[in-house]
N, C-alpha and C. Protein backbone atom coordinates (compact mmCIF):
# COMPACT_ATOMS: atom_id res chain seq x y z
N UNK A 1 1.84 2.62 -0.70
CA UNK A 1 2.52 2.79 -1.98
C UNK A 1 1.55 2.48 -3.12
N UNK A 2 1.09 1.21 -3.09
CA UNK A 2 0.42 0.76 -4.55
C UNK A 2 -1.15 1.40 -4.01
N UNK A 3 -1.51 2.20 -5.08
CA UNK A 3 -2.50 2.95 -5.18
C UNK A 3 -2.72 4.42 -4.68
N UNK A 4 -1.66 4.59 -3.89
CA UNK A 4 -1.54 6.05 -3.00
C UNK A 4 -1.06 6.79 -3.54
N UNK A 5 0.41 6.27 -3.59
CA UNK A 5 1.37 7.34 -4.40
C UNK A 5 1.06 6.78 -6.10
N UNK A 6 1.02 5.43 -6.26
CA UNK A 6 1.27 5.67 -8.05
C UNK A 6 0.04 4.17 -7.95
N UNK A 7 -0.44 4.73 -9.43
CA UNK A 7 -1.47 3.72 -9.76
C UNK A 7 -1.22 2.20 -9.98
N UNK A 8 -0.74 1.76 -9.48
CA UNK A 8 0.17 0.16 -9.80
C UNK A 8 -0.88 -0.93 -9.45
N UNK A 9 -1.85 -0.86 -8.92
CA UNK A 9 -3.17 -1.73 -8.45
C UNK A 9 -3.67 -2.35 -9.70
N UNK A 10 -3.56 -1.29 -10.95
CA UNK A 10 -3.92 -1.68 -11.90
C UNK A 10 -3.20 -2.48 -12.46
N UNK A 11 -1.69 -2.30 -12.59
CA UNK A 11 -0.32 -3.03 -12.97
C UNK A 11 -0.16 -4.13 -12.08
N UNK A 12 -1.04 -4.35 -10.61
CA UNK A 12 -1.16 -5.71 -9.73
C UNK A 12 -2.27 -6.34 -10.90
N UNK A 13 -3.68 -5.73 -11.27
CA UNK A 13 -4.59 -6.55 -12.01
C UNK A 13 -4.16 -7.18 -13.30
N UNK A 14 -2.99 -6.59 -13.69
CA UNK A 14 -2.67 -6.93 -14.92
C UNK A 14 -2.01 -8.32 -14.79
N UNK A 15 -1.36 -8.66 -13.61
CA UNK A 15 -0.06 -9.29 -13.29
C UNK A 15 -0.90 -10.71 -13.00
N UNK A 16 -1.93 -10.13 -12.19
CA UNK A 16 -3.26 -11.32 -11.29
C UNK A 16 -3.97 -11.87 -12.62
N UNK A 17 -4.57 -11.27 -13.33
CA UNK A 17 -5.37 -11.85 -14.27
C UNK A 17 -4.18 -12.87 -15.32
N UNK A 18 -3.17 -12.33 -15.62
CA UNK A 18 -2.64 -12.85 -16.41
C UNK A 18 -1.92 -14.54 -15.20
N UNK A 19 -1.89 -14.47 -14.36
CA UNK A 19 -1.62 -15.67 -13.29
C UNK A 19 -2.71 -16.71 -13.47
N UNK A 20 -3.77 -15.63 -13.20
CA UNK A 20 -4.92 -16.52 -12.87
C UNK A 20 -5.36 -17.79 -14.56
N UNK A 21 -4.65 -17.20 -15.39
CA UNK A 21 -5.16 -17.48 -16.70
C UNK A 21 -3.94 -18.54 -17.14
N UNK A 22 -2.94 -18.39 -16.22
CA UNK A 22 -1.48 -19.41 -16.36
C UNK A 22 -2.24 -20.33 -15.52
N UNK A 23 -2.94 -20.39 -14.37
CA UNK A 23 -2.90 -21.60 -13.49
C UNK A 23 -4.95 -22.37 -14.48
N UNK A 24 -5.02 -22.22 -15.51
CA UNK A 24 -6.38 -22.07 -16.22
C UNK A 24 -7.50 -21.93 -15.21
N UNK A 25 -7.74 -20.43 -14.78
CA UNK A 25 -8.98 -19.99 -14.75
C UNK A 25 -9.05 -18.82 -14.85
N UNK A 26 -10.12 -17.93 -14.32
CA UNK A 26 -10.24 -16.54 -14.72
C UNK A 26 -10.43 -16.14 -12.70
N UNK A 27 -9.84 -14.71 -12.84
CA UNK A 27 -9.95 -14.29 -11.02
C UNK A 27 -11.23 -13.12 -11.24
N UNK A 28 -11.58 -13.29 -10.43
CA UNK A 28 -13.35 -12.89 -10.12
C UNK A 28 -13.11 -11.74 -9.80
N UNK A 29 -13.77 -10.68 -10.02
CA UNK A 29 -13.92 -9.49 -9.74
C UNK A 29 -13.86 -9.11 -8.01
N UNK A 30 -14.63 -9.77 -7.46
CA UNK A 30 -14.73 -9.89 -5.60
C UNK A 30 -13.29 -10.41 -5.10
N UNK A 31 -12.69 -11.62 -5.53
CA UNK A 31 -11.42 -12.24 -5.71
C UNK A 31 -10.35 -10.93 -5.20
N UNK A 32 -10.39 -9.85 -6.48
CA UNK A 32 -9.40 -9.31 -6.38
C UNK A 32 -9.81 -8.13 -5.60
N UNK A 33 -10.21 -7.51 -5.45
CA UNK A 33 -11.12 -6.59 -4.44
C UNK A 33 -10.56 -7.03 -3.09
N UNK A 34 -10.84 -8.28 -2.74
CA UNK A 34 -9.99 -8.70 -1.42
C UNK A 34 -8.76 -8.87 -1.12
N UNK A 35 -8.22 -9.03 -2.37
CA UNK A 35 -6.44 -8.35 -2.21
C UNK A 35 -6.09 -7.24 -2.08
N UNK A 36 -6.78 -6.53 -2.07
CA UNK A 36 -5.77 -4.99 -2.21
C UNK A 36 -5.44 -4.89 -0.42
N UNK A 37 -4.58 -4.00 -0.53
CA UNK A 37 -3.36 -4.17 0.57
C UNK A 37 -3.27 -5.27 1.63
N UNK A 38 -3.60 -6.42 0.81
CA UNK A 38 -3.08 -7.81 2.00
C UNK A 38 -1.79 -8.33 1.60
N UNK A 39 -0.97 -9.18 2.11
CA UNK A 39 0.31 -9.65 1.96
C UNK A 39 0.19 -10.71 0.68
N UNK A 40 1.50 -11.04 0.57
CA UNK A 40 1.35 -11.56 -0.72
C UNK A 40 0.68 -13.56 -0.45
N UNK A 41 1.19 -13.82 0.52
CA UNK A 41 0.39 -15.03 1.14
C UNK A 41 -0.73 -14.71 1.17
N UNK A 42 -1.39 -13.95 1.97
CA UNK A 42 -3.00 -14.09 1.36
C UNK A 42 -3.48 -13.96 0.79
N UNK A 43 -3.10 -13.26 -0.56
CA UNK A 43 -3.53 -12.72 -1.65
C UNK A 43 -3.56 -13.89 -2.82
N UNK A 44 -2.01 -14.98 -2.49
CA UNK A 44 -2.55 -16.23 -3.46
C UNK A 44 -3.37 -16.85 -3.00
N UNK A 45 -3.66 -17.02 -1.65
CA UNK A 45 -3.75 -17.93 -0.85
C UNK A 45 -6.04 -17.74 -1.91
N UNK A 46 -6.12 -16.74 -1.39
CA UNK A 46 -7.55 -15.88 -2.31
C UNK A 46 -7.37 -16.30 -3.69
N UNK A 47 -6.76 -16.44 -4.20
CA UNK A 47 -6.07 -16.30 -5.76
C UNK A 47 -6.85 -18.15 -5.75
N UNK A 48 -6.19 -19.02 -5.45
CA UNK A 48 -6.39 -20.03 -5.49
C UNK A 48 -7.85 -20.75 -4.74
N UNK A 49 -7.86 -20.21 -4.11
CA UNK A 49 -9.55 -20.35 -3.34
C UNK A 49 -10.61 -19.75 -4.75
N UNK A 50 -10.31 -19.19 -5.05
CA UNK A 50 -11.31 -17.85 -6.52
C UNK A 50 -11.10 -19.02 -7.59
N UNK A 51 -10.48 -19.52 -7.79
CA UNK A 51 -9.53 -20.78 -8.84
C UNK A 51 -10.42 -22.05 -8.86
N UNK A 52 -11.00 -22.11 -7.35
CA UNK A 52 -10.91 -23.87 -6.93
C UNK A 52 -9.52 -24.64 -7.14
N UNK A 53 -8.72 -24.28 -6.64
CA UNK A 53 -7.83 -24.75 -6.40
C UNK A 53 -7.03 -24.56 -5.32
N UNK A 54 -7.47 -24.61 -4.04
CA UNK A 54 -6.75 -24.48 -2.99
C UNK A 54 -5.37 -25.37 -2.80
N UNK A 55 -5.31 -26.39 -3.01
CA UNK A 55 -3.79 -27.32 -3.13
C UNK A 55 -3.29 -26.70 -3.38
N UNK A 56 -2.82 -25.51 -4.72
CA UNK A 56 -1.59 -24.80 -5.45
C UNK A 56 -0.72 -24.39 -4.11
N UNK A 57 0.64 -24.71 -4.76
CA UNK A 57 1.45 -24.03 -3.43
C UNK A 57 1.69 -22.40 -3.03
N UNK A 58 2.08 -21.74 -2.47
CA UNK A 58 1.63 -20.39 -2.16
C UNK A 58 2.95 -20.17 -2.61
N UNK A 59 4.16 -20.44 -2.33
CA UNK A 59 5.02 -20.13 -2.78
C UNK A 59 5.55 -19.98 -3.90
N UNK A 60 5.12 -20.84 -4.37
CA UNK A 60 5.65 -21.20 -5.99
C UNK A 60 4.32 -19.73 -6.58
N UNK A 61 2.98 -19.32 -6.42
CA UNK A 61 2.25 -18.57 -7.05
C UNK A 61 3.29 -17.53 -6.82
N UNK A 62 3.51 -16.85 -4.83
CA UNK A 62 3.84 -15.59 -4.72
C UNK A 62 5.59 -15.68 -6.27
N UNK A 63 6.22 -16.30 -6.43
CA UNK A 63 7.41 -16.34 -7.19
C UNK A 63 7.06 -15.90 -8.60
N UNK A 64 6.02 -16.84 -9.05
CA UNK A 64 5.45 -16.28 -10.23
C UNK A 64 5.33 -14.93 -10.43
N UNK A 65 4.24 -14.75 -9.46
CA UNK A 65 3.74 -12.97 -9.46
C UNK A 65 5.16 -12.03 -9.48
N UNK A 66 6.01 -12.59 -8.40
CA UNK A 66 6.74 -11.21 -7.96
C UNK A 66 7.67 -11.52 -9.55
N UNK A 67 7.96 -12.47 -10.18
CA UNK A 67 8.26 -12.17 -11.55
C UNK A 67 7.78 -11.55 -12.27
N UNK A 68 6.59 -11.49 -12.61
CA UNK A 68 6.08 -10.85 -13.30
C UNK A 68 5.70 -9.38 -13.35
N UNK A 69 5.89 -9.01 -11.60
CA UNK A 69 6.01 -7.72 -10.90
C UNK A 69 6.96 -7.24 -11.13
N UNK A 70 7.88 -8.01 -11.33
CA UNK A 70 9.47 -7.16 -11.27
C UNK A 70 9.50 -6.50 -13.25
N UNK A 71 8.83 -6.80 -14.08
CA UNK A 71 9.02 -6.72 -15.51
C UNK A 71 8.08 -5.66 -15.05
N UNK A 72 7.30 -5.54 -14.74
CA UNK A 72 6.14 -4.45 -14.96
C UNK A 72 6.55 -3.20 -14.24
N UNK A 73 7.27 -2.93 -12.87
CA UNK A 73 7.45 -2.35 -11.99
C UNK A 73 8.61 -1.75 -13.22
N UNK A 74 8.90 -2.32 -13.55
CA UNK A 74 10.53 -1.76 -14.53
C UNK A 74 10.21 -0.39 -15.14
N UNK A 75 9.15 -1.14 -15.78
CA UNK A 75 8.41 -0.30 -16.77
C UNK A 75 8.59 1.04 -16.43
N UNK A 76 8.13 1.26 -15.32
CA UNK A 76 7.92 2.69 -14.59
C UNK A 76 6.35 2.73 -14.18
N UNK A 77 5.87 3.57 -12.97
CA UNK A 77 4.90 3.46 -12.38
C UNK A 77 4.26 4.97 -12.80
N UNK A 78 2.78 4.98 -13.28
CA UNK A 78 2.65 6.20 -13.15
C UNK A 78 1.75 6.67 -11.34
N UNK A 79 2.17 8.07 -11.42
CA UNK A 79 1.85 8.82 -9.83
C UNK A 79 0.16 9.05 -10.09
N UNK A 80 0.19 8.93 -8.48
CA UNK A 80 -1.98 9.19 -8.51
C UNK A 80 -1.82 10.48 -8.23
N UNK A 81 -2.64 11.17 -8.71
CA UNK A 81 -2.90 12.77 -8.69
C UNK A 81 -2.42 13.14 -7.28
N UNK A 82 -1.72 14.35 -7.50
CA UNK A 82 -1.48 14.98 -6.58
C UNK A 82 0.11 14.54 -5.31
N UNK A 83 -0.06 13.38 -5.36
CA UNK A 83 0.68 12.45 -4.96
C UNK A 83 2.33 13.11 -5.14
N UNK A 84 3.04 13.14 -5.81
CA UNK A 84 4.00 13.63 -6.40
C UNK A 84 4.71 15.20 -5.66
N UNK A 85 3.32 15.94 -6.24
CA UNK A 85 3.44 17.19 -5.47
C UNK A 85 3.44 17.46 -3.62
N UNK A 86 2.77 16.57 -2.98
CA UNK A 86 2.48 16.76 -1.96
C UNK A 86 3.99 16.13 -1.14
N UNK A 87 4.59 14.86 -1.81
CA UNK A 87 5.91 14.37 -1.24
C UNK A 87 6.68 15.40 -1.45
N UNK A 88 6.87 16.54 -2.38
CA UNK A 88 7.44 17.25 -2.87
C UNK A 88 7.48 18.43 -1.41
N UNK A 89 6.24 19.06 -1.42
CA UNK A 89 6.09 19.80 -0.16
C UNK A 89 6.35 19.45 1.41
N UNK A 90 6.30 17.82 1.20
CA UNK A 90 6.63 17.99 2.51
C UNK A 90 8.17 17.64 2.60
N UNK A 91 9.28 17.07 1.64
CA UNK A 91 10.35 17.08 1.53
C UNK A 91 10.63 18.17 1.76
N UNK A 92 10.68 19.18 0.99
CA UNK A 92 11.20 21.08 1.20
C UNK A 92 11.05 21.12 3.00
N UNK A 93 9.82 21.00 3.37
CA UNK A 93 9.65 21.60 4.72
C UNK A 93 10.39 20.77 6.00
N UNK A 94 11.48 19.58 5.06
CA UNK A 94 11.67 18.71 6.62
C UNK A 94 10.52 17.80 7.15
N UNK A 95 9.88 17.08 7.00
CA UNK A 95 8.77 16.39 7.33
C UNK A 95 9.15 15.10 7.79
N UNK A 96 9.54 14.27 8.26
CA UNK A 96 10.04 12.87 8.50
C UNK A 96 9.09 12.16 7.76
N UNK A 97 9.16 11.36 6.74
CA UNK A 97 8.17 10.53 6.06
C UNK A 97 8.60 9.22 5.82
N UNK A 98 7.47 8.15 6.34
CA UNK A 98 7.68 6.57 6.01
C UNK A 98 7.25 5.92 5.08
N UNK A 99 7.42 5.13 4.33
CA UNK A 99 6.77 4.48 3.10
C UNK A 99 6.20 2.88 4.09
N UNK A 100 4.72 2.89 4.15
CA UNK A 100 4.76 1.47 5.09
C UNK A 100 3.72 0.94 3.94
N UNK A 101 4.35 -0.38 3.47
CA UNK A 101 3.60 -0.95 2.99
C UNK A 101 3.15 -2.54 2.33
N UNK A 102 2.24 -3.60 2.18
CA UNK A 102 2.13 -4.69 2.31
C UNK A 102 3.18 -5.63 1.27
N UNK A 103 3.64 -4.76 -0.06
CA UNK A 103 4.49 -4.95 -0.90
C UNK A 103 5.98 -5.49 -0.34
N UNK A 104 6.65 -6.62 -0.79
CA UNK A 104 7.86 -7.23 -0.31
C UNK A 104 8.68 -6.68 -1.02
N UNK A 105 10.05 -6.40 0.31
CA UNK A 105 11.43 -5.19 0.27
C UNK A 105 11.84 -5.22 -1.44
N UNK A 106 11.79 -6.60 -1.96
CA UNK A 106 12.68 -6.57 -3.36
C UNK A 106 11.67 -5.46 -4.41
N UNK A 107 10.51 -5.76 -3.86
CA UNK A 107 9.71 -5.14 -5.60
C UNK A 107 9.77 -3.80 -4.97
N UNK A 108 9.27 -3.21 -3.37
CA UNK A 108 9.69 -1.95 -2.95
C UNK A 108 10.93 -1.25 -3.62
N UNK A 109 11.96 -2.19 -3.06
CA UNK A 109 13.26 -1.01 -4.13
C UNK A 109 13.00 -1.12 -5.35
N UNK A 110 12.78 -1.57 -6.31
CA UNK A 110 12.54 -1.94 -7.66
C UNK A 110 11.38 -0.56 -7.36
N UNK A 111 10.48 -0.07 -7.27
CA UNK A 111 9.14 0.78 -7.23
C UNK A 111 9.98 1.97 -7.07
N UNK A 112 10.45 2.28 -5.97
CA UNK A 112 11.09 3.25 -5.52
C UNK A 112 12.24 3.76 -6.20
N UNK A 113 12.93 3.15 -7.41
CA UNK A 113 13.22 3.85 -8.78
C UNK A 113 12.61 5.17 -9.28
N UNK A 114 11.50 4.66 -9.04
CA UNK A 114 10.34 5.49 -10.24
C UNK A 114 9.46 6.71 -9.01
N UNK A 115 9.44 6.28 -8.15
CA UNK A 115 8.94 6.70 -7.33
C UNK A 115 10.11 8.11 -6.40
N UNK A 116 10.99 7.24 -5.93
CA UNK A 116 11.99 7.89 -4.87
C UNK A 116 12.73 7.71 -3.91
N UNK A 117 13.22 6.98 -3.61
CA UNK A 117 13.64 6.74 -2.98
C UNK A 117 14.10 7.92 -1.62
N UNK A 118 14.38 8.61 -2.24
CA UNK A 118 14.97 10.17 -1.72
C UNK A 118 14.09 10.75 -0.20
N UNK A 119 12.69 10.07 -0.90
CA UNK A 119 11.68 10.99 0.16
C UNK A 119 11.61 10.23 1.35
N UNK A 120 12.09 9.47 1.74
CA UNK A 120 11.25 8.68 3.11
C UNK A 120 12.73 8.27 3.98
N UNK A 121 12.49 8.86 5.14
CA UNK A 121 13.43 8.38 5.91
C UNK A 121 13.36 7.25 6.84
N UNK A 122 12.33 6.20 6.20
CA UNK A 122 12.13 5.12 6.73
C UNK A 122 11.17 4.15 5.71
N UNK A 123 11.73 2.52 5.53
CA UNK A 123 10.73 2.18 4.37
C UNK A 123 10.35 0.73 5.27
N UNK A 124 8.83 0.29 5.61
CA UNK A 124 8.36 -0.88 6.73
C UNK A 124 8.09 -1.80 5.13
N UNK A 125 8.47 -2.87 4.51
CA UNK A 125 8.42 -3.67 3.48
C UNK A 125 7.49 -4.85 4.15
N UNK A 126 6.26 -5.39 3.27
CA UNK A 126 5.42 -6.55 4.12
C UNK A 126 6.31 -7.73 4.67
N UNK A 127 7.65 -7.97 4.31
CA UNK A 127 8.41 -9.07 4.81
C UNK A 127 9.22 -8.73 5.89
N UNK A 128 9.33 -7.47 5.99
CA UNK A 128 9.66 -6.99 7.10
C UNK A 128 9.74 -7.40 9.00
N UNK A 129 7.76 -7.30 8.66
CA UNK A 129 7.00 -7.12 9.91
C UNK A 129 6.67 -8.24 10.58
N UNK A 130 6.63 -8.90 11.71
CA UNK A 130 6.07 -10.29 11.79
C UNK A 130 4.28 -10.48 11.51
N UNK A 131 3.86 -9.35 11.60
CA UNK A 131 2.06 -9.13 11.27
C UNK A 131 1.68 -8.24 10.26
N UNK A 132 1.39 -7.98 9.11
CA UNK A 132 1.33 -7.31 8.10
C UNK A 132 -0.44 -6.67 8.30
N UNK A 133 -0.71 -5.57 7.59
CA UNK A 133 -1.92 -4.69 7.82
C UNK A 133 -2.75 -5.94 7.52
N UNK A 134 -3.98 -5.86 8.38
CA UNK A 134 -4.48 -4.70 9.05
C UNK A 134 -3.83 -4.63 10.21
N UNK A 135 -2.96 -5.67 11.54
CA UNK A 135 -2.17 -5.58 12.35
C UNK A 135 -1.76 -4.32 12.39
N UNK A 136 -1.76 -3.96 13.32
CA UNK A 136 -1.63 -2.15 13.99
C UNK A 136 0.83 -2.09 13.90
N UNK A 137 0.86 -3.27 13.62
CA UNK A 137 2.43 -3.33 14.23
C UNK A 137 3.16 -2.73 12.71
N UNK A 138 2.67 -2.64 11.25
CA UNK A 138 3.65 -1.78 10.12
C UNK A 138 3.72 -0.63 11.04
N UNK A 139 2.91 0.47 11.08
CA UNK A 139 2.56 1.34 11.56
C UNK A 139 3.56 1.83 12.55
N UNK A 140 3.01 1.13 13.41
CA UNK A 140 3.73 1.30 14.73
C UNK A 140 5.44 1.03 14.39
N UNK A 141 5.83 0.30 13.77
CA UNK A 141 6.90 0.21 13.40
C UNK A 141 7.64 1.31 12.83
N UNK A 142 7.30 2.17 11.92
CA UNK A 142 7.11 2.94 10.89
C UNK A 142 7.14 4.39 12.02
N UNK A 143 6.65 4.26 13.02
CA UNK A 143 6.40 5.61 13.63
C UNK A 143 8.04 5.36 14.75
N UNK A 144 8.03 4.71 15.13
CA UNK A 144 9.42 4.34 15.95
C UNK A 144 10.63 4.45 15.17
N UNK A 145 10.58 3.61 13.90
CA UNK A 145 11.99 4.36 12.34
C UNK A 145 12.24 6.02 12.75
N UNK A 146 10.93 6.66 12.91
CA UNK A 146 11.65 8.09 12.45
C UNK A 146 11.01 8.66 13.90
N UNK A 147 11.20 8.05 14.67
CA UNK A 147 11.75 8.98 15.95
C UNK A 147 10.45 9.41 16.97
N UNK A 148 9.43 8.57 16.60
CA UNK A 148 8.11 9.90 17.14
C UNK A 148 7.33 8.10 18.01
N UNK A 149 7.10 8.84 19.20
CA UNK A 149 6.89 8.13 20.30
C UNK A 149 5.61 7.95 20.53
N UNK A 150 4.67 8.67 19.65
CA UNK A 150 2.99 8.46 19.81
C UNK A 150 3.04 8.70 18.74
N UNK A 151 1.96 7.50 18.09
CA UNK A 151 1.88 7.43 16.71
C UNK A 151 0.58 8.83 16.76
N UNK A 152 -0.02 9.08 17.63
CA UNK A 152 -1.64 10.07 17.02
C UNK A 152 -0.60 10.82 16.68
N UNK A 153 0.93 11.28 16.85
CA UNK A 153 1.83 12.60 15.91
C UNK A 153 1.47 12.34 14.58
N UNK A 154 1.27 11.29 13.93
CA UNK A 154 1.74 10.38 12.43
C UNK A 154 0.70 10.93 11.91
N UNK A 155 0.25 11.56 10.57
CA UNK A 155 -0.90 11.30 9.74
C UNK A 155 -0.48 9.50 8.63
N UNK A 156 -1.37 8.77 8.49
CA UNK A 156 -0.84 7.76 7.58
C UNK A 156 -2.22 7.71 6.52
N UNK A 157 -1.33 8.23 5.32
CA UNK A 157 -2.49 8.11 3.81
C UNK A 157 -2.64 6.39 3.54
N UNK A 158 -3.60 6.45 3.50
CA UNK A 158 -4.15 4.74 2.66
C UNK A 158 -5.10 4.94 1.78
N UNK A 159 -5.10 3.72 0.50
CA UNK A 159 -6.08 3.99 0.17
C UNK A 159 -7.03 3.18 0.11
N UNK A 160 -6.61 1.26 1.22
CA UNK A 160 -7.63 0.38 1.10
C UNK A 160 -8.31 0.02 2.77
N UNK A 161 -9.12 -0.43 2.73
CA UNK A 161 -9.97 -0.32 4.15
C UNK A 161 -9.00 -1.36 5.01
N UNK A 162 -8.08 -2.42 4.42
CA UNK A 162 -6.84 -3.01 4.98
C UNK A 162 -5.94 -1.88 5.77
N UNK A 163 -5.79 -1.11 4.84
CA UNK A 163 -4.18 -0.07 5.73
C UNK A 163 -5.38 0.80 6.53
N UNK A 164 -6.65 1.43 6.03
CA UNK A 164 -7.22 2.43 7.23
C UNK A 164 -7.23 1.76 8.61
N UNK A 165 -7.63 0.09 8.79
CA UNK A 165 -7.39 -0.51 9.86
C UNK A 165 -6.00 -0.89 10.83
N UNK A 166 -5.20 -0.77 10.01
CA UNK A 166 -3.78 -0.86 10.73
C UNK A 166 -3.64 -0.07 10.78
N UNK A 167 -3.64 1.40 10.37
CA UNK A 167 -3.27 2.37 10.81
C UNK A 167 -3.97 3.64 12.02
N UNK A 168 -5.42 2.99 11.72
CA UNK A 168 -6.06 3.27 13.32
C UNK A 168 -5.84 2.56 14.59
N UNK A 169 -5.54 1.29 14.47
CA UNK A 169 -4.90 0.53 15.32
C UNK A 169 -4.04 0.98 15.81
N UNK A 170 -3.26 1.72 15.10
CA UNK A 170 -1.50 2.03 15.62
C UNK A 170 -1.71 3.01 16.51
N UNK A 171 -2.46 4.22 15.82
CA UNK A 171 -3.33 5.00 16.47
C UNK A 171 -2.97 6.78 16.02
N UNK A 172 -2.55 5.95 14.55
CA UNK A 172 -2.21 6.93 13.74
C UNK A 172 -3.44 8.12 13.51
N UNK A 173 -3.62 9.45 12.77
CA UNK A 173 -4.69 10.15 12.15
C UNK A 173 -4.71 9.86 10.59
N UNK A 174 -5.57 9.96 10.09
CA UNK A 174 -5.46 8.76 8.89
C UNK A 174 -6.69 9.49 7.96
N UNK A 175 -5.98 9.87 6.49
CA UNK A 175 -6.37 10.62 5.39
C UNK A 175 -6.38 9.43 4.53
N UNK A 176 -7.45 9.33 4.29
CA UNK A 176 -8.04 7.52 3.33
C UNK A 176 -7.97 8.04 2.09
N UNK A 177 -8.07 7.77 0.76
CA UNK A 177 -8.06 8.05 -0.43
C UNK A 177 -8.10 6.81 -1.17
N UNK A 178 -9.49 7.10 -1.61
CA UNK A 178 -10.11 5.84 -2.12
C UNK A 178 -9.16 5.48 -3.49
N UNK A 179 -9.37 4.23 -3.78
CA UNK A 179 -8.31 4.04 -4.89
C UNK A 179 -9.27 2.63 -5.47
N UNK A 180 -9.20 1.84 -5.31
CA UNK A 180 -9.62 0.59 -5.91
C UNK A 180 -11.12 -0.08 -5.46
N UNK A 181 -11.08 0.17 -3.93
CA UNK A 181 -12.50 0.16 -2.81
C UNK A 181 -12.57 1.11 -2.60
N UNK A 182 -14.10 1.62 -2.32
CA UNK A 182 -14.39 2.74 -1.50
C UNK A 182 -14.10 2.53 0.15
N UNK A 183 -13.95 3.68 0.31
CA UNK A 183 -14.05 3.83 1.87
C UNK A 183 -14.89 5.16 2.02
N UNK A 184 -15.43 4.66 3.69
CA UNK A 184 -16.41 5.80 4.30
C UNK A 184 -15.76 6.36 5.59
N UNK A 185 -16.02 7.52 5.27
CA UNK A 185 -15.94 8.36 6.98
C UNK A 185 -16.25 7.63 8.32
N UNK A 186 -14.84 7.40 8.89
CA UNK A 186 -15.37 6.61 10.61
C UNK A 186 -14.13 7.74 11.23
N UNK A 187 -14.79 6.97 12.76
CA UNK A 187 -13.99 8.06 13.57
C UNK A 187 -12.60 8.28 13.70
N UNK A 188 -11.73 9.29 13.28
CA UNK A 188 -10.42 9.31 12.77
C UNK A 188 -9.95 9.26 11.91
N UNK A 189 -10.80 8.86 10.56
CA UNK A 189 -10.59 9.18 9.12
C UNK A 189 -11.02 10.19 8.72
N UNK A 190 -10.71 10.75 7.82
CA UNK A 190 -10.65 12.05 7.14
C UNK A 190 -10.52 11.29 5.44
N UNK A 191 -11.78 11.51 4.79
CA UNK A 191 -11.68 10.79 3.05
C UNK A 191 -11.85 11.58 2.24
N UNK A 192 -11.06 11.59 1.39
CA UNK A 192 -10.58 12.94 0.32
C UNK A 192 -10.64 12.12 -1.02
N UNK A 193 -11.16 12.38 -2.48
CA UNK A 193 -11.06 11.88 -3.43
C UNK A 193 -9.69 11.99 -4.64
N UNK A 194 -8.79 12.72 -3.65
CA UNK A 194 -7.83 12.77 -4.14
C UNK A 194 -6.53 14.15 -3.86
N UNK A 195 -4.98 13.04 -3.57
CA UNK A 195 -4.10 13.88 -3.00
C UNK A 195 -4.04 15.39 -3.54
N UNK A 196 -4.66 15.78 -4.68
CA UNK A 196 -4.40 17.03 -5.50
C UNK A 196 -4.68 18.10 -4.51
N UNK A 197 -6.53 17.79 -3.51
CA UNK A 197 -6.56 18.23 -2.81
C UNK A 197 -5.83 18.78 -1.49
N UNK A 198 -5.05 18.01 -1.36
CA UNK A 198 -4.07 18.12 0.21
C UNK A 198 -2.52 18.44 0.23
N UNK A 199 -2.37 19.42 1.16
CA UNK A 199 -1.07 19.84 1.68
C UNK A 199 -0.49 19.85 2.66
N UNK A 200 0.61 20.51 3.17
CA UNK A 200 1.03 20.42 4.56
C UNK A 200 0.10 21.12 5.30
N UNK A 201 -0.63 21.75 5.42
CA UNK A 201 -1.53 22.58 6.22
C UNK A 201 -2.68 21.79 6.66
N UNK A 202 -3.15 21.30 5.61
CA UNK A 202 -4.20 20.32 5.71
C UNK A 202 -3.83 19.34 6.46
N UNK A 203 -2.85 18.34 6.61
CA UNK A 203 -2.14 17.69 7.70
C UNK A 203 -1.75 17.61 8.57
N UNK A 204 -1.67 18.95 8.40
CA UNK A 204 -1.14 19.52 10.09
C UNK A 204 -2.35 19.72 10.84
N UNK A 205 -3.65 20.12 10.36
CA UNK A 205 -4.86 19.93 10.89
C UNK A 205 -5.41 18.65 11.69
N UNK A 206 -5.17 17.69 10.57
CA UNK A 206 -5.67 16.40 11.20
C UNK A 206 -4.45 16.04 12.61
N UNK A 207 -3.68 16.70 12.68
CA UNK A 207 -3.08 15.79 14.51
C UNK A 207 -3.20 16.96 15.06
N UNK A 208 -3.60 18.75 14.60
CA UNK A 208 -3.28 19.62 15.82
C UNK A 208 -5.28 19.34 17.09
């Protein structure tokens, strides 16, 4: 979700810096780089390590944030290129589609306002899962919701080197789209600079 379908990574930096500047310090450029698609526990857990302040409680940070997530998420999210259109095409054609992602169920529905709810006949939320990405088990979870018994059926878009790993794990085919980190071509990825490029045809490539 955050960075794939709509640019909100940026609307996470907005949310992080302004935290990091409530608990008095500033979050490091590397800091936040290592959050992108980890759970929200490790992400303070980083937050406060980047701080010197490991004591802070994790709970009390993740509460903060997801407050401050929930005002921003309101707002409305804008879509990453292409993104939009391509849910669009594969809705028309019948496509079974999952939304799996490290983001917790409350700010998910709150996103999925703006986003859609409409499109996915299955949504894996990071509080969900007992192992969150890179753990191969969203995934796998996510492929069992909508019916399909070998995940290599699944293509799964990511756009941080966190979800390309859980989702090769699962043993998904996996269209990376760089967003915040780069990612490189390994075996079973397929890296595109952006959804504008890709359609159902193109997808259907990567599992035939």
């Amino acid at each position: 979700m955050d960075g794939t379908l709509v640019d909100s990574e940026k609307v996470w930096s907005v949310a992080l810096n302004e935290q990091a500047e409530h608990l008095g310090g500033r979050l490091s450029p590397a800091a936040r780089s290592a959050m992108v698609g980890t759970s929200m526990a490790e992400s303070m857990t980083i937050l406060h390590n980047d701080l010197g302040r490991p004591e802070l409680d994790v709970n009390a940070s993740i509460r903060w944030l997801e407050d401050r997530m929930k005002a921003l998420f309101a707002a409305g999210l804008p879509w990453q290129p292409g993104a939009r259109e391509l849910l669009d095409e594969l809705d028309a054609a019948d496509i079974p589609m999952a939304l799996v992602t490290a983001t917790r169920r409350h700010l998910v529905d709150l996103a999925l306002l703006s986003i859609g709810a409409h499109y996915f006949d299955a949504v894996v939320a990071g509080d969900e899962v007992g192992n969150v990405k890179p753990h191969p088990e969203p995934y796998q979870t996510a492929a069992r919701l909508l019916g399909v018994a070998d995940p290599r059926h699944c293509v799964a878009i990511e756009d941080s080197p966190t979800g390309v790993t859980s989702a090769r794990a699962a043993g998904c085919a996996v269209l990376a789209v760089p967003s915040e980190n780069p990612l490189s071509d390994v075996d079973g990825v397929t890296v595109v600079d952006s959804l504008a490029s890709v359609d159902l045809a193109f997808l259907r490539k990567l599992v035939s």
